[in-house]
PDB file of N, CA and C in Angstrom:
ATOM      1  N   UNK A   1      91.408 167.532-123.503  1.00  0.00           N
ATOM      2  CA  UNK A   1      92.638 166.925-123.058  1.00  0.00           C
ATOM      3  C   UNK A   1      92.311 165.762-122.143  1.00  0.00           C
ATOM      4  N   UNK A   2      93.060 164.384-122.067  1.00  0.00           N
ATOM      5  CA  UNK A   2      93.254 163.246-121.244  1.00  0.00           C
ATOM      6  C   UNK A   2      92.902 163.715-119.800  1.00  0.00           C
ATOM      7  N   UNK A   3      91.810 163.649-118.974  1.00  0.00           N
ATOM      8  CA  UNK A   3      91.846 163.703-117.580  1.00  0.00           C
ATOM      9  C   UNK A   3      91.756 165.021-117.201  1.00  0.00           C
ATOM     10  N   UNK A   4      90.973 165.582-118.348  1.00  0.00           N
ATOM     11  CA  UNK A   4      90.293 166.874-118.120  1.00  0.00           C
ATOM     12  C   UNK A   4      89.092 167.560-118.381  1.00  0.00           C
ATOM     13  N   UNK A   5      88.180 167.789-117.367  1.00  0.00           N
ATOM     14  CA  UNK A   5      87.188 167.159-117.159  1.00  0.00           C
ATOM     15  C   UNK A   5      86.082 168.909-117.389  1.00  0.00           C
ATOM     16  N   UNK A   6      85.046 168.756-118.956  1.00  0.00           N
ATOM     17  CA  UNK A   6      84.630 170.342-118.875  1.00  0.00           C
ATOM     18  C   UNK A   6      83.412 170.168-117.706  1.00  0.00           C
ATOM     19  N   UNK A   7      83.779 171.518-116.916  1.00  0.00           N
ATOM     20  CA  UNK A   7      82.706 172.098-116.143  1.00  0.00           C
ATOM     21  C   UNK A   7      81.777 173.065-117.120  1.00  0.00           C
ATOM     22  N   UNK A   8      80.248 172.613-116.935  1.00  0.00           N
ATOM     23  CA  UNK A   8      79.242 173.811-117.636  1.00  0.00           C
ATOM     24  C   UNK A   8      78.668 173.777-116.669  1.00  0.00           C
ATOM     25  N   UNK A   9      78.139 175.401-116.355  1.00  0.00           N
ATOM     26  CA  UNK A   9      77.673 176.345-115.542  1.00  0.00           C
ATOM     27  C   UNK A   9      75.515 176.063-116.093  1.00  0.00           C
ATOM     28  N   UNK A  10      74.724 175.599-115.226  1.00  0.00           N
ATOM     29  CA  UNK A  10      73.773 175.573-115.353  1.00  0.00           C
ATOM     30  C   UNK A  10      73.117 176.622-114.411  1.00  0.00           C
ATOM     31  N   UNK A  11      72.290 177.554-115.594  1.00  0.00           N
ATOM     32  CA  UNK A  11      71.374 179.284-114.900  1.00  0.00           C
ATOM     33  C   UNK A  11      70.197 178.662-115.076  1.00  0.00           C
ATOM     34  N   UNK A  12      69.354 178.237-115.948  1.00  0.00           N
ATOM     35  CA  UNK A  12      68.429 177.950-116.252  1.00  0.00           C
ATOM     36  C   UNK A  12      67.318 177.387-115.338  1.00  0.00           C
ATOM     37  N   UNK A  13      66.384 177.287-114.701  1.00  0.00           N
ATOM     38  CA  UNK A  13      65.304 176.424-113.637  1.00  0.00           C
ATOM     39  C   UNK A  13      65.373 175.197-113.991  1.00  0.00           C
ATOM     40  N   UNK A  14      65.090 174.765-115.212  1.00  0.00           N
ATOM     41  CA  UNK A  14      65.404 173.584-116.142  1.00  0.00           C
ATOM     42  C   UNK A  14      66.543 173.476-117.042  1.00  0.00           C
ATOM     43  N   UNK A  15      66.888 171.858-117.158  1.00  0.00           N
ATOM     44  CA  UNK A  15      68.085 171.397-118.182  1.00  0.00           C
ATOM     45  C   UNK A  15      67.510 170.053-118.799  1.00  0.00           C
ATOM     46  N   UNK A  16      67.564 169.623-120.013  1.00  0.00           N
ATOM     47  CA  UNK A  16      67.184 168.140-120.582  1.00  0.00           C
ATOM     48  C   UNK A  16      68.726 167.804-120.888  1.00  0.00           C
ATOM     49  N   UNK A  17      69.418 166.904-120.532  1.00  0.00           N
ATOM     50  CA  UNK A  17      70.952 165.994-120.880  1.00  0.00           C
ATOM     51  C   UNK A  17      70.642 166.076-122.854  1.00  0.00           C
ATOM     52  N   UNK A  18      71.753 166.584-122.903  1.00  0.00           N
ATOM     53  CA  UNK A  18      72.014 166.895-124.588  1.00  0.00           C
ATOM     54  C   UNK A  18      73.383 166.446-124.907  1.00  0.00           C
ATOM     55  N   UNK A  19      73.731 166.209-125.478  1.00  0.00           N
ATOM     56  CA  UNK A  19      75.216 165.661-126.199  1.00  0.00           C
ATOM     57  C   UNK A  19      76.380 166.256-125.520  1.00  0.00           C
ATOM     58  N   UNK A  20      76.364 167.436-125.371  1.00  0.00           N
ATOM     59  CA  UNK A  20      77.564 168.375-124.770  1.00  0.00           C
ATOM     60  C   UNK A  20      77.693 167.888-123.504  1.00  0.00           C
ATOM     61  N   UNK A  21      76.952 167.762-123.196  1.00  0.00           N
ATOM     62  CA  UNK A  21      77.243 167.464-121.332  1.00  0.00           C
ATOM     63  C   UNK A  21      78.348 166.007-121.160  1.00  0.00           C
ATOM     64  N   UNK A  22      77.898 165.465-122.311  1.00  0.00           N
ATOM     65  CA  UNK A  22      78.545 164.050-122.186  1.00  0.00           C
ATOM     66  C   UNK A  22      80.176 164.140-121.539  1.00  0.00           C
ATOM     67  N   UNK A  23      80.408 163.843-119.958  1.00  0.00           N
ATOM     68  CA  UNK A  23      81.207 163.496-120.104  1.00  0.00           C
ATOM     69  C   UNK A  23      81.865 164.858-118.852  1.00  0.00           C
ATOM     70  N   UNK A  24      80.824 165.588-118.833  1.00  0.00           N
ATOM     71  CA  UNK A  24      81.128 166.450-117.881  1.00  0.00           C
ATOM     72  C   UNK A  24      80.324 167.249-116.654  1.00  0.00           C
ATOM     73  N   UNK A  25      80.732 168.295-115.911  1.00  0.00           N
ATOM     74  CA  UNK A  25      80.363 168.109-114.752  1.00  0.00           C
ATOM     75  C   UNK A  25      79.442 169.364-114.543  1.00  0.00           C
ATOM     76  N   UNK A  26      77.667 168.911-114.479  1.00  0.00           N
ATOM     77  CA  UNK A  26      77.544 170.080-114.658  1.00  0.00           C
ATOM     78  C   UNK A  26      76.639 170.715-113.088  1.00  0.00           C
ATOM     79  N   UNK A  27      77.599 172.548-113.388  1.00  0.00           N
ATOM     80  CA  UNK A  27      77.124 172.762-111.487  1.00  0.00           C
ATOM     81  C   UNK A  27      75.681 173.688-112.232  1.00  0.00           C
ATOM     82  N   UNK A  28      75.049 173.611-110.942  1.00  0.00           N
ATOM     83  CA  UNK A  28      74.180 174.358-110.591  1.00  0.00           C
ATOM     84  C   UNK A  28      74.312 175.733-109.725  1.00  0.00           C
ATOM     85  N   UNK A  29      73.977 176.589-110.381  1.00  0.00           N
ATOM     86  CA  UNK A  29      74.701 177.556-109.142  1.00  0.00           C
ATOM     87  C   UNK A  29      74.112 178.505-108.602  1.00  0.00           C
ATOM     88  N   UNK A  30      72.447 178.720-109.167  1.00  0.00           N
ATOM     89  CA  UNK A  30      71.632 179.412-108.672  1.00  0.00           C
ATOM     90  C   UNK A  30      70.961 179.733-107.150  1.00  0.00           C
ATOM     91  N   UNK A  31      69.986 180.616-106.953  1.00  0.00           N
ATOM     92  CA  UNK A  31      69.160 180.147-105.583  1.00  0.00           C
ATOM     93  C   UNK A  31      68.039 179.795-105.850  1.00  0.00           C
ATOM     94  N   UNK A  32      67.515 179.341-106.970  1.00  0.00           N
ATOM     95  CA  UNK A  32      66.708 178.735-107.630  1.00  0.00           C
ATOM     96  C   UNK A  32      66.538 176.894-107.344  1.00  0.00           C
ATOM     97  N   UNK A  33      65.698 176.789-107.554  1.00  0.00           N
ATOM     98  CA  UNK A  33      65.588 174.990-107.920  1.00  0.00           C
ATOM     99  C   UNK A  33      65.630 174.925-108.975  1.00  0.00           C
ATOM    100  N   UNK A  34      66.162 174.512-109.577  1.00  0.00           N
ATOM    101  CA  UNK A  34      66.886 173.037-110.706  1.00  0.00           C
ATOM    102  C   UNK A  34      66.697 172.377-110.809  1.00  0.00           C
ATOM    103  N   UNK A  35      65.949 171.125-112.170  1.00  0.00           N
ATOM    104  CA  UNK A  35      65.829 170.284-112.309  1.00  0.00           C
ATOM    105  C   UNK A  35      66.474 170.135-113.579  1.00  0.00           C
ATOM    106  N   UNK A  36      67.205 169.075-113.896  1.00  0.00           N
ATOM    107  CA  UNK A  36      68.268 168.132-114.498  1.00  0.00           C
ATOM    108  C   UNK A  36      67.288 167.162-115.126  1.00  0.00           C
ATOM    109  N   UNK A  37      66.813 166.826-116.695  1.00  0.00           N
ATOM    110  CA  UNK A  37      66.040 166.137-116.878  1.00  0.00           C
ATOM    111  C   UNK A  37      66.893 164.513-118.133  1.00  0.00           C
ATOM    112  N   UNK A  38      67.025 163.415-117.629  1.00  0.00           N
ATOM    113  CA  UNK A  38      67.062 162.703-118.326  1.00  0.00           C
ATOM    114  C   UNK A  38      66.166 162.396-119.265  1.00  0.00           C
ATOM    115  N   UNK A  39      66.644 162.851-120.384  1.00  0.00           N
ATOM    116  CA  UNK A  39      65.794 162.678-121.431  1.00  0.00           C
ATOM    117  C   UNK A  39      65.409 160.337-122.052  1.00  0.00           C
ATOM    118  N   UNK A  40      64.044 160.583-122.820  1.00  0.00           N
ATOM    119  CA  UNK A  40      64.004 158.931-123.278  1.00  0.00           C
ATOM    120  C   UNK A  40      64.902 158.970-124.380  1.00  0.00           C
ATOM    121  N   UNK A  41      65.154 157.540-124.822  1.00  0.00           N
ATOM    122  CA  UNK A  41      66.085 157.144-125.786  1.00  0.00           C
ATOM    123  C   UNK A  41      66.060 157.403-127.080  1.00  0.00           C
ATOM    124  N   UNK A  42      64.632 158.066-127.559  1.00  0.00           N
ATOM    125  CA  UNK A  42      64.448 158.844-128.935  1.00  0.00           C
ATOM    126  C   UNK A  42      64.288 160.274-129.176  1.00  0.00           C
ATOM    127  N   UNK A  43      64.761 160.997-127.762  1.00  0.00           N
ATOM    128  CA  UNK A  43      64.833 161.903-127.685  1.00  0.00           C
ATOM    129  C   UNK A  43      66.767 162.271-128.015  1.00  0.00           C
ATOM    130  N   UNK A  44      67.514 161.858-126.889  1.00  0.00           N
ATOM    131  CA  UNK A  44      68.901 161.768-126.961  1.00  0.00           C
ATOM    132  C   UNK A  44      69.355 160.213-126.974  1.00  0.00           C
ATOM    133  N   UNK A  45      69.911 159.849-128.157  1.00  0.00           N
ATOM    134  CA  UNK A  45      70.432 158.712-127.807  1.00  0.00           C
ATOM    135  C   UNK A  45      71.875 158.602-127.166  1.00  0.00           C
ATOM    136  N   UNK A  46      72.078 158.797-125.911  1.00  0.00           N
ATOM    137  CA  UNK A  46      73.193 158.438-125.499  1.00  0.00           C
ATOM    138  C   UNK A  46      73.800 156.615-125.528  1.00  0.00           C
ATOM    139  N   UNK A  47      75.082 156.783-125.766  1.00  0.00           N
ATOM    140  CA  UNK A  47      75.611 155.255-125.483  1.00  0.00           C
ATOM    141  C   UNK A  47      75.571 154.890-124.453  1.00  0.00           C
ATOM    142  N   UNK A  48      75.283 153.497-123.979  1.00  0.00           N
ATOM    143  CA  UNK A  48      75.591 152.727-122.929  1.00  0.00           C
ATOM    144  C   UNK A  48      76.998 153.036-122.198  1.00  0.00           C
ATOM    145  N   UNK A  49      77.118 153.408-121.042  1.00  0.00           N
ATOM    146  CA  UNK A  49      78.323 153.546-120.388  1.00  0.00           C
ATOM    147  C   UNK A  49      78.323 154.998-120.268  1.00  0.00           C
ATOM    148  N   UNK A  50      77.782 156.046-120.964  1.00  0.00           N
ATOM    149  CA  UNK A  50      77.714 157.718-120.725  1.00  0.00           C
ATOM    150  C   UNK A  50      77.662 157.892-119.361  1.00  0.00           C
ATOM    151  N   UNK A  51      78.255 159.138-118.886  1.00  0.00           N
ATOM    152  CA  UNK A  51      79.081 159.199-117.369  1.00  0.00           C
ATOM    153  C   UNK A  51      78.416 160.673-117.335  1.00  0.00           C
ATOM    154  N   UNK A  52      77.407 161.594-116.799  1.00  0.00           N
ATOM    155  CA  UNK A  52      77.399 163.036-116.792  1.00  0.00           C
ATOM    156  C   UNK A  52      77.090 162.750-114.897  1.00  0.00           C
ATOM    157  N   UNK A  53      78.257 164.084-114.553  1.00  0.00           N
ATOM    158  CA  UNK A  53      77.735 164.439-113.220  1.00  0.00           C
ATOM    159  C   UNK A  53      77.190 165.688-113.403  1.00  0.00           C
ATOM    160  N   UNK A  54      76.551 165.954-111.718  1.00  0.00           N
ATOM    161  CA  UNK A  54      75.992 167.071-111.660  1.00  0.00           C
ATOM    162  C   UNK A  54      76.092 167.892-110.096  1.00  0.00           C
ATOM    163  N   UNK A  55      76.671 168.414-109.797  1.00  0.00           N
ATOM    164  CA  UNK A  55      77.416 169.513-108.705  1.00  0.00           C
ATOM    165  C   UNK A  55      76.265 170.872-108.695  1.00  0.00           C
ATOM    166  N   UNK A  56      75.494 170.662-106.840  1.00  0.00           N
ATOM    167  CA  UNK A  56      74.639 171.482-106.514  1.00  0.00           C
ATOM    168  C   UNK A  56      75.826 172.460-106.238  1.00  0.00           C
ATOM    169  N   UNK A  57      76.141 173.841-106.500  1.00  0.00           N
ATOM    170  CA  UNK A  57      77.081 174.462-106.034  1.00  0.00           C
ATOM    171  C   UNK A  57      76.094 175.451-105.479  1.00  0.00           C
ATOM    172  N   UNK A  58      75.274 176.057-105.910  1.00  0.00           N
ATOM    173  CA  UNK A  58      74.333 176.942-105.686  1.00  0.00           C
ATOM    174  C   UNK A  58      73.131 177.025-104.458  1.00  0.00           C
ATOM    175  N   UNK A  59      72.466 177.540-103.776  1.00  0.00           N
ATOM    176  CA  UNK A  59      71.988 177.350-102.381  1.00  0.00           C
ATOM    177  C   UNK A  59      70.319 176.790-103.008  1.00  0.00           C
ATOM    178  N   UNK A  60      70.274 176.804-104.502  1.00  0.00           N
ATOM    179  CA  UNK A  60      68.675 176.395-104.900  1.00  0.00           C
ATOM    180  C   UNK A  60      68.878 174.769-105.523  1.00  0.00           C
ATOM    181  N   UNK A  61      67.901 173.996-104.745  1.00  0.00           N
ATOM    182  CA  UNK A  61      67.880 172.648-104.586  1.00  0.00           C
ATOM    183  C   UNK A  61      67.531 172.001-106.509  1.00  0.00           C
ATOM    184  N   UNK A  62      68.970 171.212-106.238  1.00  0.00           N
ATOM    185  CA  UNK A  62      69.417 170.170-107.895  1.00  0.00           C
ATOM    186  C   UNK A  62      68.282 168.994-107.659  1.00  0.00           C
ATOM    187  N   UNK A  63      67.474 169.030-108.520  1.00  0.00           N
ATOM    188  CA  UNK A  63      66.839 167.698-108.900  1.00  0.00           C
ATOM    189  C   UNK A  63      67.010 167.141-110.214  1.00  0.00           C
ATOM    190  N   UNK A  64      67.270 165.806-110.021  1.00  0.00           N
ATOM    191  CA  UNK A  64      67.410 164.750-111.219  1.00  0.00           C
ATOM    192  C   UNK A  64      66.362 164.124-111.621  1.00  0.00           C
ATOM    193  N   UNK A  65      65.758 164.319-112.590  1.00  0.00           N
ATOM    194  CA  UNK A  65      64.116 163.599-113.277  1.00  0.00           C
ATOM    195  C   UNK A  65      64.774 162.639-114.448  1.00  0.00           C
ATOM    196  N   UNK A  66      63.811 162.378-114.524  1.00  0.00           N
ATOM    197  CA  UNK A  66      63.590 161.198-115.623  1.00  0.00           C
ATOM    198  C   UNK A  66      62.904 160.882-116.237  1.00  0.00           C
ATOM    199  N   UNK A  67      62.562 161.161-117.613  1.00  0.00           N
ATOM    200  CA  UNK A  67      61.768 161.679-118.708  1.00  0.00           C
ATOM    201  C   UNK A  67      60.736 160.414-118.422  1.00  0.00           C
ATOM    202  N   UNK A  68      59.877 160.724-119.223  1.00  0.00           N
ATOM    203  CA  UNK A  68      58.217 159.463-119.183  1.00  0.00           C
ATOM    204  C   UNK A  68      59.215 158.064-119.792  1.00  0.00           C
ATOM    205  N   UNK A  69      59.250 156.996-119.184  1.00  0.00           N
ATOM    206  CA  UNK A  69      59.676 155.961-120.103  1.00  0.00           C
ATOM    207  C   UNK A  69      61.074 155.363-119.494  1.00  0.00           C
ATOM    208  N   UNK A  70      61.484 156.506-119.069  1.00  0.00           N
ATOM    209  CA  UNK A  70      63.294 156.535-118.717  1.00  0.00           C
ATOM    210  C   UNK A  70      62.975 155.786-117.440  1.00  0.00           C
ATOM    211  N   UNK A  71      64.039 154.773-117.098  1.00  0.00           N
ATOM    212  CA  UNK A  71      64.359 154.125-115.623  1.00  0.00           C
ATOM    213  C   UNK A  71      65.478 154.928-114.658  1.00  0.00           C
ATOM    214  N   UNK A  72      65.425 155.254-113.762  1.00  0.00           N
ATOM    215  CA  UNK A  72      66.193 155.844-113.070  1.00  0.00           C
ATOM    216  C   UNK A  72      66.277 155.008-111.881  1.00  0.00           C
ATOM    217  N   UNK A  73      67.426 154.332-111.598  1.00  0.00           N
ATOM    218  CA  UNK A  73      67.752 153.172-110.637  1.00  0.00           C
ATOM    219  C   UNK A  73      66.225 151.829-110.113  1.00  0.00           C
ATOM    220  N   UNK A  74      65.896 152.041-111.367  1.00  0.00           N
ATOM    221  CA  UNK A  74      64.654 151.025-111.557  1.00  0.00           C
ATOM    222  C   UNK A  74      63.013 152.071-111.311  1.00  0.00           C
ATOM    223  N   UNK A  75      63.329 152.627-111.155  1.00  0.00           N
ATOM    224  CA  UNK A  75      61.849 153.439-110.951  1.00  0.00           C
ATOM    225  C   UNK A  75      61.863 154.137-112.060  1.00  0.00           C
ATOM    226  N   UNK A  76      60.531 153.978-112.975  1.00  0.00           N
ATOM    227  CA  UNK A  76      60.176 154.586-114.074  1.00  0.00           C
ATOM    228  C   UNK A  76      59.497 156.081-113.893  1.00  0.00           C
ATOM    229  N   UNK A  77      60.507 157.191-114.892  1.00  0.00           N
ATOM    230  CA  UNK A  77      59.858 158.614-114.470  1.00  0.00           C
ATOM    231  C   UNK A  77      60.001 158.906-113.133  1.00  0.00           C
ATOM    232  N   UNK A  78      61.202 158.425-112.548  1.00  0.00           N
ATOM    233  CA  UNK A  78      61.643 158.629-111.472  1.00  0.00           C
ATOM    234  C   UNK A  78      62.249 160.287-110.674  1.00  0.00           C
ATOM    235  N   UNK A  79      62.306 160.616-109.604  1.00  0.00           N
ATOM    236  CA  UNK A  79      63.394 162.090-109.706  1.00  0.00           C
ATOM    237  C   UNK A  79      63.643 161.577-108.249  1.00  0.00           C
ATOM    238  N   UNK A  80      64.975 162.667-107.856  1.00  0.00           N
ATOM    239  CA  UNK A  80      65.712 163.039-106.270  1.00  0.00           C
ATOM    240  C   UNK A  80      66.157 163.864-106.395  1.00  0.00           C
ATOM    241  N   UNK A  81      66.105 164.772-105.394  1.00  0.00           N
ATOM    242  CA  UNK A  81      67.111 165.713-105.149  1.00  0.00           C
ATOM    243  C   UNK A  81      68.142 165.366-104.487  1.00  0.00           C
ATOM    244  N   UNK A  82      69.767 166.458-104.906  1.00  0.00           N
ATOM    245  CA  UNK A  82      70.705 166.271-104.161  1.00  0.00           C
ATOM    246  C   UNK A  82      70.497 166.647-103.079  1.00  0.00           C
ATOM    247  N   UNK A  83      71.324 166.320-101.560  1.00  0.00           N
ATOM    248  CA  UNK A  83      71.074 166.702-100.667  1.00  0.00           C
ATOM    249  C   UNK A  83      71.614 167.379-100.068  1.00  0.00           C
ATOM    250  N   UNK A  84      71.710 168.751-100.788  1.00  0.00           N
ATOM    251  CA  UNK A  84      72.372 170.017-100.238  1.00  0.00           C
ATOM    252  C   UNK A  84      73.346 170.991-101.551  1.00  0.00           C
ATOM    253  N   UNK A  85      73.869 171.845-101.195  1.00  0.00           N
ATOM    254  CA  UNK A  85      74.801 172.886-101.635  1.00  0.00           C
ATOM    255  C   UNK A  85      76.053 172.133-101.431  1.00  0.00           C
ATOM    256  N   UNK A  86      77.080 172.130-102.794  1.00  0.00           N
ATOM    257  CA  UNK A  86      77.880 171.440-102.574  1.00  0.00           C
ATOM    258  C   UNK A  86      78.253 169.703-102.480  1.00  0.00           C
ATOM    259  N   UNK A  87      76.721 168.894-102.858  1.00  0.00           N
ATOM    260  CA  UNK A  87      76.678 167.856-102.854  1.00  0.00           C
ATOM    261  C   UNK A  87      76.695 167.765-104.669  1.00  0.00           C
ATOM    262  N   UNK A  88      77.200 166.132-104.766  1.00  0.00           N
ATOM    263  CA  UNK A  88      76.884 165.846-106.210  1.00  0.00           C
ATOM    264  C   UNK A  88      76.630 164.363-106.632  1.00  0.00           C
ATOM    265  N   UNK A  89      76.348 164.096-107.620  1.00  0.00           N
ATOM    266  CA  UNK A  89      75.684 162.596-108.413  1.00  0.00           C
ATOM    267  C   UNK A  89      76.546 162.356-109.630  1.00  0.00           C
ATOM    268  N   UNK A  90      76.348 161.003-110.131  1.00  0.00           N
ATOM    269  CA  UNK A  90      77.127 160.363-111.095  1.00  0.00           C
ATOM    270  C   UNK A  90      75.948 160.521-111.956  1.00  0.00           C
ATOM    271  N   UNK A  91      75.637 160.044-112.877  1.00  0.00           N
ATOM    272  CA  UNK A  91      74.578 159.409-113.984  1.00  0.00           C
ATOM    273  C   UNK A  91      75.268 158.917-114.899  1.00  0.00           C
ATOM    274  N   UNK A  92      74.947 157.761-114.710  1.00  0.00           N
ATOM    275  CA  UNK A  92      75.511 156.593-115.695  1.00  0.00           C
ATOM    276  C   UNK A  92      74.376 155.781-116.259  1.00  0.00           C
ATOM    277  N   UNK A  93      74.569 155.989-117.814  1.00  0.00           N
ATOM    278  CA  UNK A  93      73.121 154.784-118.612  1.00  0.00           C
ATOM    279  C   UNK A  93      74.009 153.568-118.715  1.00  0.00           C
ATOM    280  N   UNK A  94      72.998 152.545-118.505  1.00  0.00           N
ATOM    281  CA  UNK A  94      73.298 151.348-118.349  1.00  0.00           C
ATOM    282  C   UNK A  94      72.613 150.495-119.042  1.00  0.00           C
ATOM    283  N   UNK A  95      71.733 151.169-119.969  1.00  0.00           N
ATOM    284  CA  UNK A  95      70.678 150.068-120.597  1.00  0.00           C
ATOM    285  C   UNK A  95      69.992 151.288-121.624  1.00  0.00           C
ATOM    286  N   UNK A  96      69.313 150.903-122.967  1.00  0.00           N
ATOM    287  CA  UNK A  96      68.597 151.829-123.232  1.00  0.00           C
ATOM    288  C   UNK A  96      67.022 152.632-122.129  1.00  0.00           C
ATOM    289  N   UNK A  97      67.313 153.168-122.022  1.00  0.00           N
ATOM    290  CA  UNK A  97      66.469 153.773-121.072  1.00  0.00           C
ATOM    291  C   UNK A  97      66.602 153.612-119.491  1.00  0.00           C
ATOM    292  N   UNK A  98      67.577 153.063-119.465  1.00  0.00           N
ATOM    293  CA  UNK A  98      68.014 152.785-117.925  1.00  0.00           C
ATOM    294  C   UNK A  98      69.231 153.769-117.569  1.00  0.00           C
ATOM    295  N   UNK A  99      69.299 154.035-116.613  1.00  0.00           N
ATOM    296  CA  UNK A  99      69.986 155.027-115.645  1.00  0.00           C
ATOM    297  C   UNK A  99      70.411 154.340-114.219  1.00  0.00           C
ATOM    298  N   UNK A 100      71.976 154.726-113.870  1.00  0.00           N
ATOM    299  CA  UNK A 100      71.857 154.630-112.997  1.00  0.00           C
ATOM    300  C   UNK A 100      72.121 156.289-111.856  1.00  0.00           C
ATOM    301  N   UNK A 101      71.915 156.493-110.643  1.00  0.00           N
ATOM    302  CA  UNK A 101      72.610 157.451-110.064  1.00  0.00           C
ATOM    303  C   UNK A 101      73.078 157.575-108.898  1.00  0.00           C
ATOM    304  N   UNK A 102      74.173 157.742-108.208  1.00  0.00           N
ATOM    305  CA  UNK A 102      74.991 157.501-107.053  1.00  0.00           C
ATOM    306  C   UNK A 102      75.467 158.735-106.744  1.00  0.00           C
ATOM    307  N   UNK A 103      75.613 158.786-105.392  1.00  0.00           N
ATOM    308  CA  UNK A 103      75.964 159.587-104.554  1.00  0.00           C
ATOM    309  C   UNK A 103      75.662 160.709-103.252  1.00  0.00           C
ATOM    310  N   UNK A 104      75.435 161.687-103.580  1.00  0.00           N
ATOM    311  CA  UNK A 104      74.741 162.333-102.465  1.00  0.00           C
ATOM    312  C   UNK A 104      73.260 162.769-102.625  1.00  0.00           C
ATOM    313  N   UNK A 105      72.566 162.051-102.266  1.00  0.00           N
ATOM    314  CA  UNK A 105      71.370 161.881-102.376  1.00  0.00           C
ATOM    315  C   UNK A 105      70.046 162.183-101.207  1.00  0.00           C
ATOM    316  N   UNK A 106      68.874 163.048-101.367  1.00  0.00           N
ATOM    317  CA  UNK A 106      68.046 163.483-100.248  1.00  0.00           C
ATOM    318  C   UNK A 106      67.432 162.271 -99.692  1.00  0.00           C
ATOM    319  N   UNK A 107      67.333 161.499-100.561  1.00  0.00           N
ATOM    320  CA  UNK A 107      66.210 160.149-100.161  1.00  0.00           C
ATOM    321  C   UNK A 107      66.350 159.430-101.440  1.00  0.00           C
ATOM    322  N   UNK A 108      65.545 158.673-101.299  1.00  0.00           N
ATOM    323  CA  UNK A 108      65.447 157.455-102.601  1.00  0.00           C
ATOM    324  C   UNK A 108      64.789 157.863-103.700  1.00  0.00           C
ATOM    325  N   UNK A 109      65.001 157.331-104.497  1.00  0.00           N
ATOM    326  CA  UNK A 109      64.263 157.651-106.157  1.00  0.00           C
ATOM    327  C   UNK A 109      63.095 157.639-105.871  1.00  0.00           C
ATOM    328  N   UNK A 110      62.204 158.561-106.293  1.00  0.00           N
ATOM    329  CA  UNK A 110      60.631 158.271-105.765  1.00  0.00           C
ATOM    330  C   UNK A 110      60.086 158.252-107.397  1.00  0.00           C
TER     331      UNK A 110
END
């Protein structure tokens, strides 16, 4: 529906961005660490403009990676963690293999 937005529940230690996510918000909810992996462009081809967030809900720390190849706000094979329980990020591709990500963030893309 128009302006309704699916939440998927991430259990797993690991996630690679797959088609389904497109477009929605996905929490973390473990006491585990999490890592969120942007996959390269021949792995998933997402379109230019793809929007996935990602919501630490869980007390085990969300990290965002970035597959071998992938740009993540200009740093190649980049990652960050969110910065905290309850914090969250945009991910928006902007280029083939480019990424961008905004929001609550531990530190800079390393």
């Amino acid at each position: 529906r128009p302006n309704i937005v699916m939440l998927r529940t991430l259990t797993a230690s690991s996630h690679t961005l797959e088609a389904i996510d497109l477009g929605s918000i996905l929490e973390t909810t473990g006491s585990s660490a999490v890592t969120v992996t942007i996959p390269d462009e021949t792995t998933m081809p997402f379109e230019i403009g793809t929007l996935i967030n990602v919501t630490q809900v869980g007390a085990g720390v969300a990290t965002i990676a970035a597959a071998a190849g992938v740009s993540l706000n200009g740093t190649l094979g980049g990652s960050v963690a969110l910065s905290g329980q309850w914090s969250g990020v945009a991910l928006t591709k902007r280029g083939a293999d480019a990424w961008i990500i905004q929001g609550a963030l531990a530190g800079a893309v390393a």
